[in-house]
PDB file of N, CA and C in Angstrom:
ATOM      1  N   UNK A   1       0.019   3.432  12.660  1.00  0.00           N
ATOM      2  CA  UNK A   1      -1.323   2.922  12.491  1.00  0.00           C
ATOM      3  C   UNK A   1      -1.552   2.454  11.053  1.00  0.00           C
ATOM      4  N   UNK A   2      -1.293   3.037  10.146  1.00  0.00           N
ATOM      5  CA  UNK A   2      -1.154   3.082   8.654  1.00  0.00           C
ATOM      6  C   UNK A   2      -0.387   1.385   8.419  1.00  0.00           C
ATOM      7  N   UNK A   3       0.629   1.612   8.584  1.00  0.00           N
ATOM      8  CA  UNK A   3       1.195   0.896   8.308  1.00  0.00           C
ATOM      9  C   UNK A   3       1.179  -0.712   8.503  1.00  0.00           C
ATOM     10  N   UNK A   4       0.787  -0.151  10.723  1.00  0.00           N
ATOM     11  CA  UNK A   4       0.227  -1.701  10.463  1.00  0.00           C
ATOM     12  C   UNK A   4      -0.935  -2.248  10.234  1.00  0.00           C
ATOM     13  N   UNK A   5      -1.725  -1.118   9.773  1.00  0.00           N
ATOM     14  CA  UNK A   5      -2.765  -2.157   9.139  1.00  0.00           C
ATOM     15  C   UNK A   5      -3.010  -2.727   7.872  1.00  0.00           C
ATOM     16  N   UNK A   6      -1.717  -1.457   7.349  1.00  0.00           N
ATOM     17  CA  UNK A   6      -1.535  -2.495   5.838  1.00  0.00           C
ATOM     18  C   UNK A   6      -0.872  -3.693   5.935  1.00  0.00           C
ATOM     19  N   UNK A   7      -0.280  -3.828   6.992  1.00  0.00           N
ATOM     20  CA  UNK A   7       0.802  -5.600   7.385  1.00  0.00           C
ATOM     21  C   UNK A   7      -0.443  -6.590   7.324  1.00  0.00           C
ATOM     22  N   UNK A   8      -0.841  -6.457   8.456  1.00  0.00           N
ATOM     23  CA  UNK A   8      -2.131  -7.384   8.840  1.00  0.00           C
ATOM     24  C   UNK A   8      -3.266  -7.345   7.830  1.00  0.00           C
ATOM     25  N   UNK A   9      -3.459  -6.144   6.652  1.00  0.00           N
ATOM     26  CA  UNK A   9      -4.229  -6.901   5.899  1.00  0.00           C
ATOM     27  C   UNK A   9      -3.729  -7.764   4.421  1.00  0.00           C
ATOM     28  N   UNK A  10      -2.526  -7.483   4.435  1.00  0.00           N
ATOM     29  CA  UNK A  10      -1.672  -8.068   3.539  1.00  0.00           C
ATOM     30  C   UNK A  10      -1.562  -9.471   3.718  1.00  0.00           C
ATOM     31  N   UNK A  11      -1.368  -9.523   5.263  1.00  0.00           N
ATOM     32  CA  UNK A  11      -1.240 -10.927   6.162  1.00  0.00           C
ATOM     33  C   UNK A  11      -2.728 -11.546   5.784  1.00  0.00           C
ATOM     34  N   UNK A  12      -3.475 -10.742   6.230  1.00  0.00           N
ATOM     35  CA  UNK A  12      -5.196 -11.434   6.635  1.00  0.00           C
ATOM     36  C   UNK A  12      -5.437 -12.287   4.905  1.00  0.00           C
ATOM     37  N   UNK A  13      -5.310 -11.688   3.967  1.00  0.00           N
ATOM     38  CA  UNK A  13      -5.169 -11.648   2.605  1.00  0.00           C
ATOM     39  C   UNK A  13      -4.462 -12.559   1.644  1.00  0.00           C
ATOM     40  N   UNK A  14      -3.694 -13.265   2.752  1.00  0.00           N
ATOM     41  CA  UNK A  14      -2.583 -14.015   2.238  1.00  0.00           C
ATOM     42  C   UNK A  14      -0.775 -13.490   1.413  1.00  0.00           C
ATOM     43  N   UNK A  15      -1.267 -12.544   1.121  1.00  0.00           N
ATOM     44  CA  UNK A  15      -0.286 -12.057   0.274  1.00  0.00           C
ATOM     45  C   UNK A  15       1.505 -11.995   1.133  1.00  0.00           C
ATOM     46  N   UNK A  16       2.184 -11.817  -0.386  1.00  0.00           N
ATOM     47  CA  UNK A  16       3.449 -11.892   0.640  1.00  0.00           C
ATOM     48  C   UNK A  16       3.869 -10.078   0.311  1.00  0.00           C
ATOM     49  N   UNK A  17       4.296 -10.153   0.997  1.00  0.00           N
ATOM     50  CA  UNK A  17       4.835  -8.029   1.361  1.00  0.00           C
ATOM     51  C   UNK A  17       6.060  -8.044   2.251  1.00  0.00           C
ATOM     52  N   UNK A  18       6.621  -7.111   2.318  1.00  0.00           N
ATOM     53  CA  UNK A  18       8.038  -6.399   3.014  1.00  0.00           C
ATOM     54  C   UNK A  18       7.834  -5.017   3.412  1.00  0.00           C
ATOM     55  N   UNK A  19       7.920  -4.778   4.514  1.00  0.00           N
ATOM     56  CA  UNK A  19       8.174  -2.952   4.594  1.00  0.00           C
ATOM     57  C   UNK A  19       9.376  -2.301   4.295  1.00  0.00           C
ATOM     58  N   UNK A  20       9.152  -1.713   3.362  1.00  0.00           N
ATOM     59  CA  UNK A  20      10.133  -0.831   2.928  1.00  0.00           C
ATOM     60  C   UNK A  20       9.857   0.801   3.273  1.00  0.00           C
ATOM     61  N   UNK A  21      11.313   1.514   3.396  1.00  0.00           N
ATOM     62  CA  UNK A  21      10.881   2.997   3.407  1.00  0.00           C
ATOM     63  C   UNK A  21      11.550   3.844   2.032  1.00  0.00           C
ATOM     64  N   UNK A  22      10.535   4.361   1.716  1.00  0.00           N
ATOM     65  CA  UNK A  22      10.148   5.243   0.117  1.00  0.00           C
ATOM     66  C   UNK A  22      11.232   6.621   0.517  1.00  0.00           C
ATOM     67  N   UNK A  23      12.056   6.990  -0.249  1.00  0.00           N
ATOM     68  CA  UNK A  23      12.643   8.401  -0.005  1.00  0.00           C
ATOM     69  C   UNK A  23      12.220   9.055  -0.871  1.00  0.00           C
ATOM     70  N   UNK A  24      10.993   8.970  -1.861  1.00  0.00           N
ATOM     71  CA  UNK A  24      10.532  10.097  -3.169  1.00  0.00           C
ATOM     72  C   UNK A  24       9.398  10.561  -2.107  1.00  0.00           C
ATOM     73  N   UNK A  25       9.436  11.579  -2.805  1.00  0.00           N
ATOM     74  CA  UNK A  25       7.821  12.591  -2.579  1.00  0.00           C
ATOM     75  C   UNK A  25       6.736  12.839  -2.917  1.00  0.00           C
ATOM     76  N   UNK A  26       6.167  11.366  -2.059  1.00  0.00           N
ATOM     77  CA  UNK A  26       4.692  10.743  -2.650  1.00  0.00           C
ATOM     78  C   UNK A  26       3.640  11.977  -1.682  1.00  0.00           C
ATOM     79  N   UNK A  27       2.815  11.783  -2.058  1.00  0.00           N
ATOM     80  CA  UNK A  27       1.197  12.746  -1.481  1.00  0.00           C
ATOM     81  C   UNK A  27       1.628  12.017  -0.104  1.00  0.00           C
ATOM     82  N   UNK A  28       1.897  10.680   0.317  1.00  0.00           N
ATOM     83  CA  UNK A  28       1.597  10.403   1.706  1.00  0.00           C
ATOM     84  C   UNK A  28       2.419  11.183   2.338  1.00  0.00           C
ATOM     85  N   UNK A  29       3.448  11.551   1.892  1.00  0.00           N
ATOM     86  CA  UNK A  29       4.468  12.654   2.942  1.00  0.00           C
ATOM     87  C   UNK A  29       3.516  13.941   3.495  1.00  0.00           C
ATOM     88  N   UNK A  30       2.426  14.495   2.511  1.00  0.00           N
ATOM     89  CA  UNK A  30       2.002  15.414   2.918  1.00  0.00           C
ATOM     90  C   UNK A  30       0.797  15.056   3.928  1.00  0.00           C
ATOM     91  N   UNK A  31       0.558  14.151   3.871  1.00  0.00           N
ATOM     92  CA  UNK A  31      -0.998  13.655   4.421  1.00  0.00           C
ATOM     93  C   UNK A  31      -0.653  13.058   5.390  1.00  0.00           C
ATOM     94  N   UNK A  32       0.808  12.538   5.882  1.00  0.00           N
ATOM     95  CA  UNK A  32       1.130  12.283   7.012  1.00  0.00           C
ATOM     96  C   UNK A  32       1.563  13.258   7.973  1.00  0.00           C
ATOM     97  N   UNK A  33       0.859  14.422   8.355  1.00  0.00           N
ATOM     98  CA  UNK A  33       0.918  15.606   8.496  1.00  0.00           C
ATOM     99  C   UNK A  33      -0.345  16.140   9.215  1.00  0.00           C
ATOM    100  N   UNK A  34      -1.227  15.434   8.696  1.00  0.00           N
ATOM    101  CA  UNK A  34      -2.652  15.451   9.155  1.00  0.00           C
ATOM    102  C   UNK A  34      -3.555  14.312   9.670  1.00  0.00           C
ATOM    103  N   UNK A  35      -2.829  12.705   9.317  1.00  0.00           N
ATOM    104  CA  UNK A  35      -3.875  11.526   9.209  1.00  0.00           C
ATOM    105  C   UNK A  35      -2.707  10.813   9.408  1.00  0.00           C
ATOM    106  N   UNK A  36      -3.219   9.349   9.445  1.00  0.00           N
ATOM    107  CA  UNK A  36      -2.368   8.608   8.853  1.00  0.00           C
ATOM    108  C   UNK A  36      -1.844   8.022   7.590  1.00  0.00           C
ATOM    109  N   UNK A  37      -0.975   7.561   7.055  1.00  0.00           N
ATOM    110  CA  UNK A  37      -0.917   7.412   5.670  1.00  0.00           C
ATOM    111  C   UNK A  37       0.372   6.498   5.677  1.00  0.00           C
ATOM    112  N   UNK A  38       0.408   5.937   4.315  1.00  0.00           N
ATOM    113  CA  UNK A  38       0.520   4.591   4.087  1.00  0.00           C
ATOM    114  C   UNK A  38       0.858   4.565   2.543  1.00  0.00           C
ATOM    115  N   UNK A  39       2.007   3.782   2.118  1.00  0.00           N
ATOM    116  CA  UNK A  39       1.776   3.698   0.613  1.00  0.00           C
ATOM    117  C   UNK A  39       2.010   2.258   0.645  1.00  0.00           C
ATOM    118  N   UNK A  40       1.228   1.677  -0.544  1.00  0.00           N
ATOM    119  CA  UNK A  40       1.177   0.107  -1.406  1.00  0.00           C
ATOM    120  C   UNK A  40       2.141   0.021  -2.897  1.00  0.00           C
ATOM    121  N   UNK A  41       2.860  -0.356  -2.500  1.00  0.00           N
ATOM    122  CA  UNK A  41       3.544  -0.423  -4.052  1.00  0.00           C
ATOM    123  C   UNK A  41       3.407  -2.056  -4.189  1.00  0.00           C
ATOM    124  N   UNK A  42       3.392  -2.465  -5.659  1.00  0.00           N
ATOM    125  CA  UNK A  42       3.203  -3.999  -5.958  1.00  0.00           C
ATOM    126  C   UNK A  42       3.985  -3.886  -7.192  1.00  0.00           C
ATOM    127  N   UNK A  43       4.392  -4.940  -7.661  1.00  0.00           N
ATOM    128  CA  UNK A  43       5.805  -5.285  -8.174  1.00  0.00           C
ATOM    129  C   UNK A  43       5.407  -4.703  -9.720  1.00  0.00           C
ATOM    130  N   UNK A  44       6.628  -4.995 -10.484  1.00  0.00           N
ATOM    131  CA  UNK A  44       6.850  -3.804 -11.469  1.00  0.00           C
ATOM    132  C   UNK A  44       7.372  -5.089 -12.250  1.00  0.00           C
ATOM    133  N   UNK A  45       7.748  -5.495 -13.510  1.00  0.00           N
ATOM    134  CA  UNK A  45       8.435  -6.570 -14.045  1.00  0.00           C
ATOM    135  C   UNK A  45       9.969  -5.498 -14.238  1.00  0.00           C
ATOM    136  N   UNK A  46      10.754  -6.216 -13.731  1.00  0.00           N
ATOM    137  CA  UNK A  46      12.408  -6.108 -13.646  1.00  0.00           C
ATOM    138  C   UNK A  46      12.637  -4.782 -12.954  1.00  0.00           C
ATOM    139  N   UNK A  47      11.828  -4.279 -11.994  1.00  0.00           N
ATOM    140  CA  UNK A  47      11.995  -3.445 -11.324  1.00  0.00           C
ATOM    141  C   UNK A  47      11.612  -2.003 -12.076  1.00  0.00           C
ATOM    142  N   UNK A  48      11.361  -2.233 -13.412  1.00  0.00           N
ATOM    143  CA  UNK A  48      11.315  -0.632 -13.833  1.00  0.00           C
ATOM    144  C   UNK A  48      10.142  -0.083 -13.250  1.00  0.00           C
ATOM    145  N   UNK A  49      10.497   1.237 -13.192  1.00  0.00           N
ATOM    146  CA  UNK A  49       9.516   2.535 -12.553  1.00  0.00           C
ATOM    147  C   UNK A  49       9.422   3.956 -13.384  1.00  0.00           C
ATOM    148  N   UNK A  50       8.532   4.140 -13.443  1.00  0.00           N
ATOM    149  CA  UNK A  50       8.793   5.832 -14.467  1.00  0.00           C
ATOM    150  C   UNK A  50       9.185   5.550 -15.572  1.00  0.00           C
ATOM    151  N   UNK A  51       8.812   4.590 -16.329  1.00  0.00           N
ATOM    152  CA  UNK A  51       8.799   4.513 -17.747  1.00  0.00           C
ATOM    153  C   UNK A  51       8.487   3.706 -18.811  1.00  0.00           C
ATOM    154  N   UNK A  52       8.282   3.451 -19.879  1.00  0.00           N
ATOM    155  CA  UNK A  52       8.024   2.584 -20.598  1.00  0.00           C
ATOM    156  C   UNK A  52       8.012   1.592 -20.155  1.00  0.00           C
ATOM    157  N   UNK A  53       8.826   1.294 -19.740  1.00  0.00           N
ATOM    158  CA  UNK A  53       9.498  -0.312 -19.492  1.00  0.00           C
ATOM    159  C   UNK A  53       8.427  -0.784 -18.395  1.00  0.00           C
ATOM    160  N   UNK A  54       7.651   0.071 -17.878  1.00  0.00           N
ATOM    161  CA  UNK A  54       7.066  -0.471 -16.670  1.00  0.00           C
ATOM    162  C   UNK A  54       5.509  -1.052 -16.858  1.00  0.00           C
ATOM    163  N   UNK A  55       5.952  -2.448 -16.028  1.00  0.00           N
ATOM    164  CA  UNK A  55       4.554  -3.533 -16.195  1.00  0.00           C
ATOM    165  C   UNK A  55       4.461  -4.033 -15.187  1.00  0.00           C
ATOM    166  N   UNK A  56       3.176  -3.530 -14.820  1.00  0.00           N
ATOM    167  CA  UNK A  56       2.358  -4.927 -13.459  1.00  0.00           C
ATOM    168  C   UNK A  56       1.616  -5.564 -13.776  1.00  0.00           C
ATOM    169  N   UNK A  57       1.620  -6.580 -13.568  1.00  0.00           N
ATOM    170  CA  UNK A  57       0.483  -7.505 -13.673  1.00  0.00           C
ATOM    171  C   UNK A  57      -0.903  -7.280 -13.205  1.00  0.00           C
ATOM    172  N   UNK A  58      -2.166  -7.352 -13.779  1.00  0.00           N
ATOM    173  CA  UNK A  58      -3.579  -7.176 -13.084  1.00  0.00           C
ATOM    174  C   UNK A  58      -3.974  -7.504 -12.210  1.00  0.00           C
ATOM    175  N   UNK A  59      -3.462  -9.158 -11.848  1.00  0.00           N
ATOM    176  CA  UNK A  59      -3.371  -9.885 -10.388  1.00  0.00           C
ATOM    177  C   UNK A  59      -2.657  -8.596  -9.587  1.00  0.00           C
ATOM    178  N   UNK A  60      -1.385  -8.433  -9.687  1.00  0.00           N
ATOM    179  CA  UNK A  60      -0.743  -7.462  -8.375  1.00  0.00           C
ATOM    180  C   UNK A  60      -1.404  -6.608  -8.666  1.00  0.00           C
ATOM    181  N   UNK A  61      -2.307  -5.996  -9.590  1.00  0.00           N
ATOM    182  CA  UNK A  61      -2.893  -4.188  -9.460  1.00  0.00           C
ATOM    183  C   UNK A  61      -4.154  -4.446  -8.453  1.00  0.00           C
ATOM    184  N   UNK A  62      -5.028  -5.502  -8.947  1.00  0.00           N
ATOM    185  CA  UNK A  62      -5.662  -5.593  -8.087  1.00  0.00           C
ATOM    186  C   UNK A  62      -5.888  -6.120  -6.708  1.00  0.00           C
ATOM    187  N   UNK A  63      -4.578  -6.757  -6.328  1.00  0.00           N
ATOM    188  CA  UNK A  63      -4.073  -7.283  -5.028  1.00  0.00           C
ATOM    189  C   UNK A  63      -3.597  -5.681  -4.377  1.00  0.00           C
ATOM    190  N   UNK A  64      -3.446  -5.158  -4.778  1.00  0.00           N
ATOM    191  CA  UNK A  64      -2.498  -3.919  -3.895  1.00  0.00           C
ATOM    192  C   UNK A  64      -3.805  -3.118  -4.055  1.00  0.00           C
ATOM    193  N   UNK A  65      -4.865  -3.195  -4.795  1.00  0.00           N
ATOM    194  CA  UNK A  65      -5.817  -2.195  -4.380  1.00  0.00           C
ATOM    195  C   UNK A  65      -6.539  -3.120  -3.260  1.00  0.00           C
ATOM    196  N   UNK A  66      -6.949  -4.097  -3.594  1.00  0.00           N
ATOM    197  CA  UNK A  66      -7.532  -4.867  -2.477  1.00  0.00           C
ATOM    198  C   UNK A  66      -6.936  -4.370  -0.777  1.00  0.00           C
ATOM    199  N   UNK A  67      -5.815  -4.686  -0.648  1.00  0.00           N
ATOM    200  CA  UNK A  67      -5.031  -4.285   0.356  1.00  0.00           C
ATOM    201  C   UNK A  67      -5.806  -2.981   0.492  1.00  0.00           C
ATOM    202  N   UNK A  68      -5.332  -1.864  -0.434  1.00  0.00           N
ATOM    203  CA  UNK A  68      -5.267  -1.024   0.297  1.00  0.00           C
ATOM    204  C   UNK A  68      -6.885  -0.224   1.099  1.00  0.00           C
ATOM    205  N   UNK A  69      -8.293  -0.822   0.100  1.00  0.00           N
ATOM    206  CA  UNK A  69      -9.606  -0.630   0.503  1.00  0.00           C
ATOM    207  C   UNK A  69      -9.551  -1.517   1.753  1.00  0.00           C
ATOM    208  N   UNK A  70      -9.216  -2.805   2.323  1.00  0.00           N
ATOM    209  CA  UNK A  70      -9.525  -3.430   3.418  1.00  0.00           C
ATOM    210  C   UNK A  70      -8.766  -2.833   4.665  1.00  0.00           C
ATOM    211  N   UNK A  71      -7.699  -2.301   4.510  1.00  0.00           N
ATOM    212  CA  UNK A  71      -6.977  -1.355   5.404  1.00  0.00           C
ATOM    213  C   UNK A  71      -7.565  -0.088   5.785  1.00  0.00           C
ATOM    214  N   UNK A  72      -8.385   0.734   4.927  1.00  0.00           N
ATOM    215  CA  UNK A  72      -8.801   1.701   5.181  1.00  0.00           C
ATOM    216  C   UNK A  72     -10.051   1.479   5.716  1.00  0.00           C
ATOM    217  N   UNK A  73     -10.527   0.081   5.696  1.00  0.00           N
ATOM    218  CA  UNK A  73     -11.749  -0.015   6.164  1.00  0.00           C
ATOM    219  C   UNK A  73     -11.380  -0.681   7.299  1.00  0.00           C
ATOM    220  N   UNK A  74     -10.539  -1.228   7.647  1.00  0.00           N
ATOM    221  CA  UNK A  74      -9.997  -1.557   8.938  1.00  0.00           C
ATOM    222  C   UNK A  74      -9.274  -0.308  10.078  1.00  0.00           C
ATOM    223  N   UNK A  75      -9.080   0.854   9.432  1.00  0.00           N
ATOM    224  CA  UNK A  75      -8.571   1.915  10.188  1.00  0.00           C
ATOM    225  C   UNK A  75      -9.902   2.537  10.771  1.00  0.00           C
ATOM    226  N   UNK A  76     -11.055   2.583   9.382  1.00  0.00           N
ATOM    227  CA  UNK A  76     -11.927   3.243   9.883  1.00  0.00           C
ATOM    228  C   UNK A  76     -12.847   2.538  10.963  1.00  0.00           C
ATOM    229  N   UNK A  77     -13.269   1.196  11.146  1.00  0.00           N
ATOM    230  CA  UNK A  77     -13.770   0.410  12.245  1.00  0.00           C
ATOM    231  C   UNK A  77     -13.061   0.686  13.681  1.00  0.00           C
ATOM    232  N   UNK A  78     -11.539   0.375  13.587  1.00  0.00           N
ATOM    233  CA  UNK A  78     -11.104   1.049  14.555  1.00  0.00           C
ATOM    234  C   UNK A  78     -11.191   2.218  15.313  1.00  0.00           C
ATOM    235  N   UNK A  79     -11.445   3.151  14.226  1.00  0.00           N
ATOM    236  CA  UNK A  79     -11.561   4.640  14.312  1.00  0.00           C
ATOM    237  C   UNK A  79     -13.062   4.734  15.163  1.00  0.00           C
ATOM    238  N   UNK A  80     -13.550   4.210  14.727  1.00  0.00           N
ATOM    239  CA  UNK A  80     -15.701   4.422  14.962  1.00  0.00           C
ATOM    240  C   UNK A  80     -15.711   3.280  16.159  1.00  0.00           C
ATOM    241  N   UNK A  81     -14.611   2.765  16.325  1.00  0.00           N
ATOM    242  CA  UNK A  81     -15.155   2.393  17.809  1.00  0.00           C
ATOM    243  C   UNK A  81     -13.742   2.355  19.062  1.00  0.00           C
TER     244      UNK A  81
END
């Protein structure tokens, strides 16, 4: 459920995305346990993660939050009806 509604709002949104599967031990591992859950990652310049080196752009910070408020508001419409 999570997931595809992060596709389709990624889609709805224009944006371009890939599903990938995460092997670290994000909070969604635990919360997928109880709910559904979902993670947004948006690009990093040269791939770095966990450190200095790491830069996103404001466009992708706020594209991947975008995503991820219209998804949750698309789970919850679903949900309430």
């Amino acid at each position: 459920m999570a997931r595809d509604a992060l596709t389709a709002t990624a889609e709805a949104l224009g944006l371009r995305h890939i599903s990938l599967v995460s092997g670290a031990g994000h909070d969604a591992q635990s919360l997928a346990e109880v709910c559904p859950a979902g993670m947004v990652f948006v690009p990093s310049a040269e791939g770095a993660s966990h450190s200095r080196r790491e830069f996103t752009r404001w466009d992708d910070c706020v594209s991947g939050a975008d995503v991820l408020l219209q998804a949750a508001l698309r789970m919850a419409i679903r949900v309430a009806t």
